[in-house]
Protein backbone atom coordinates (compact mmCIF):
# COMPACT_ATOMS: atom_id res chain seq x y z
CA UNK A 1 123.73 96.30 77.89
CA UNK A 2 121.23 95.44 75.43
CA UNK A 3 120.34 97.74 73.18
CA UNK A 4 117.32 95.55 71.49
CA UNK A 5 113.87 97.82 71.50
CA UNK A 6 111.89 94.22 72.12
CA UNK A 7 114.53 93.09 75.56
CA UNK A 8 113.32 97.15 76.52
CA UNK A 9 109.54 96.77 76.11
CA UNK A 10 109.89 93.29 77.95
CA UNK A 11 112.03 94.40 80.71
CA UNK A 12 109.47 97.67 80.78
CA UNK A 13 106.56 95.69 81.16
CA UNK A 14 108.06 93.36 83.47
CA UNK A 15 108.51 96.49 85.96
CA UNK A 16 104.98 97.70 85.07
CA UNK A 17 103.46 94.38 86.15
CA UNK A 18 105.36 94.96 90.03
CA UNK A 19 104.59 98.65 89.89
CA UNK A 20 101.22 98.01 89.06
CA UNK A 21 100.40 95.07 91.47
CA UNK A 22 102.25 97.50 94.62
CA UNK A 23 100.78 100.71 94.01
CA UNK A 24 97.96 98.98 93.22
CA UNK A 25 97.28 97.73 96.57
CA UNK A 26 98.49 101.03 98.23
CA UNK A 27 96.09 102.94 96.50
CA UNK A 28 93.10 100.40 97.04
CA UNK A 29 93.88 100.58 100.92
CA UNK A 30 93.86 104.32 101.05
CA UNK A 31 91.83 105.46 98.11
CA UNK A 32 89.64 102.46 97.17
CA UNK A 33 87.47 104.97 95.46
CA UNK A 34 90.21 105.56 93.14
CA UNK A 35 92.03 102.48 92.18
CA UNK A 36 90.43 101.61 89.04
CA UNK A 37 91.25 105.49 87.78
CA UNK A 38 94.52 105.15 88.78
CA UNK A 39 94.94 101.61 87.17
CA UNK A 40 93.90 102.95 83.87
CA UNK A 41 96.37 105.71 84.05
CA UNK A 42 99.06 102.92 84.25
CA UNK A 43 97.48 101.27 81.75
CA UNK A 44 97.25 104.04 79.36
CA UNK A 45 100.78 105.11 80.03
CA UNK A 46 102.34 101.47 79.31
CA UNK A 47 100.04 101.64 76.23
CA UNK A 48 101.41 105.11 75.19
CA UNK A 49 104.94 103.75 75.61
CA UNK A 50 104.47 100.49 73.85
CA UNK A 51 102.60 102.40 70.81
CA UNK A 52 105.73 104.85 70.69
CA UNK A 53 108.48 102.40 70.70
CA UNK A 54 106.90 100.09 68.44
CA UNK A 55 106.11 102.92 65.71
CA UNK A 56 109.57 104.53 66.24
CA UNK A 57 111.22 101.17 65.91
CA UNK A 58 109.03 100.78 62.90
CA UNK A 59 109.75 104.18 61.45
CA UNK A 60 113.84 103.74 61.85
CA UNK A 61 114.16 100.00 61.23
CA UNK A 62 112.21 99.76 57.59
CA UNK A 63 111.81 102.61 56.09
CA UNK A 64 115.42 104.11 56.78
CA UNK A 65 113.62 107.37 58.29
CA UNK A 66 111.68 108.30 55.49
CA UNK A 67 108.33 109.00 57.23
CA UNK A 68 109.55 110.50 60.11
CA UNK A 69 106.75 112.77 60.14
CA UNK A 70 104.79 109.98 61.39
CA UNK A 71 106.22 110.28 64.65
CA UNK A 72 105.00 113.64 65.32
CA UNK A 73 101.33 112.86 63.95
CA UNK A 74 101.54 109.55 66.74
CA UNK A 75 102.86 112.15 69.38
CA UNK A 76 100.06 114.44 68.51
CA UNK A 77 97.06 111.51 68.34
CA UNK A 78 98.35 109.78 71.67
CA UNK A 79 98.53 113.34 73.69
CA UNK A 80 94.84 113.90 72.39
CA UNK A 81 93.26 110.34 73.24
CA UNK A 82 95.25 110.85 76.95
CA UNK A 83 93.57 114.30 77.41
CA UNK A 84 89.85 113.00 76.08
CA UNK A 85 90.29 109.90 78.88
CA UNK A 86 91.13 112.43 81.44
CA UNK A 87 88.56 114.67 80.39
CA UNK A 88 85.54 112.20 80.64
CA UNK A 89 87.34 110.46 83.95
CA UNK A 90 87.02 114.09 85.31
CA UNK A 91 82.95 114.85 83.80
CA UNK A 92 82.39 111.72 86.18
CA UNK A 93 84.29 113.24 89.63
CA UNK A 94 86.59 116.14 89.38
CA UNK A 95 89.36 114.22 91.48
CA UNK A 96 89.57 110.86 89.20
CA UNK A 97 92.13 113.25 87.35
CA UNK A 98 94.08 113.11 90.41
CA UNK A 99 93.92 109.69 89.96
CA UNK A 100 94.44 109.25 86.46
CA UNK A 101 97.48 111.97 86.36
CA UNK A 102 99.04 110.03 89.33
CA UNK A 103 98.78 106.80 87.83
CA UNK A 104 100.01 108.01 84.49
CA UNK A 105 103.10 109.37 86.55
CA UNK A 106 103.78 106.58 88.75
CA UNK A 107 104.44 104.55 85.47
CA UNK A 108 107.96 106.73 85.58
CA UNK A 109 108.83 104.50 88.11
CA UNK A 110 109.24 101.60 85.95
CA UNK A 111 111.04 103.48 83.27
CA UNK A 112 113.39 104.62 86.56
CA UNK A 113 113.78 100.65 87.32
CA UNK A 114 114.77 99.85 83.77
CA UNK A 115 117.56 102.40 84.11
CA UNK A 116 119.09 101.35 87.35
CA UNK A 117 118.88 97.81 85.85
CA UNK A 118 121.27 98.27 82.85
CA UNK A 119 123.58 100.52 84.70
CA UNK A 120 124.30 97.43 86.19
């Protein structure tokens, strides 16, 4: 196992680039209406991730812990700018946060993949 934060983001994104392109296509052939909602919540959520991995690896790495406040202050700012994008997806058509949420929580998936893959 490899317990290197950059080998995670890379093996994360890897999985987010198959999730994407599969549910992707799902979505466009049942809900085309929707696909470019639910796209951005992938987007947003592999954002989110990257942006809290790379602070927290930041935070623990170099400054031995001291600002560890930070972390909370980045938890708080990224749970606001995902609620404002949901909230102007949904002034636009109430059922893009359907969307949004769905693609936001299909991102799960790849952080499911990277688990079964260093159980192995």
């Amino acid at each position: 196992m490899n317990d290197n934060p950059d080998y995670m983001l890379k093996k994360v994104i890897y999985y987010w680039f198959i999730v994407a392109s599969i549910l992707g296509v799902l979505v466009y052939l049942i809900f085309s209406k929707y696909v470019v909602v639910f796209i951005i919540g992938l987007f947003i959520a592999l954002s989110n991730f990257i942006i809290n991995t790379v602070i927290i690896k930041f935070i623990l790495q170099r400054t031995n812990g001291k600002y560890r406040f930070l972390i909370t202050i980045s938890l708080i700012l990224r749970i606001l700018i995902i609620c404002i994008i949901g909230l102007i997806l949904t002034t636009y058509n109430k059922f893009n946060v359907l969307a949004y949420m769905g693609g936001f929580c299909s991102y799960l998936i790849c952080l499911v993949l990277y688990g079964i893959n260093i159980n192995k």
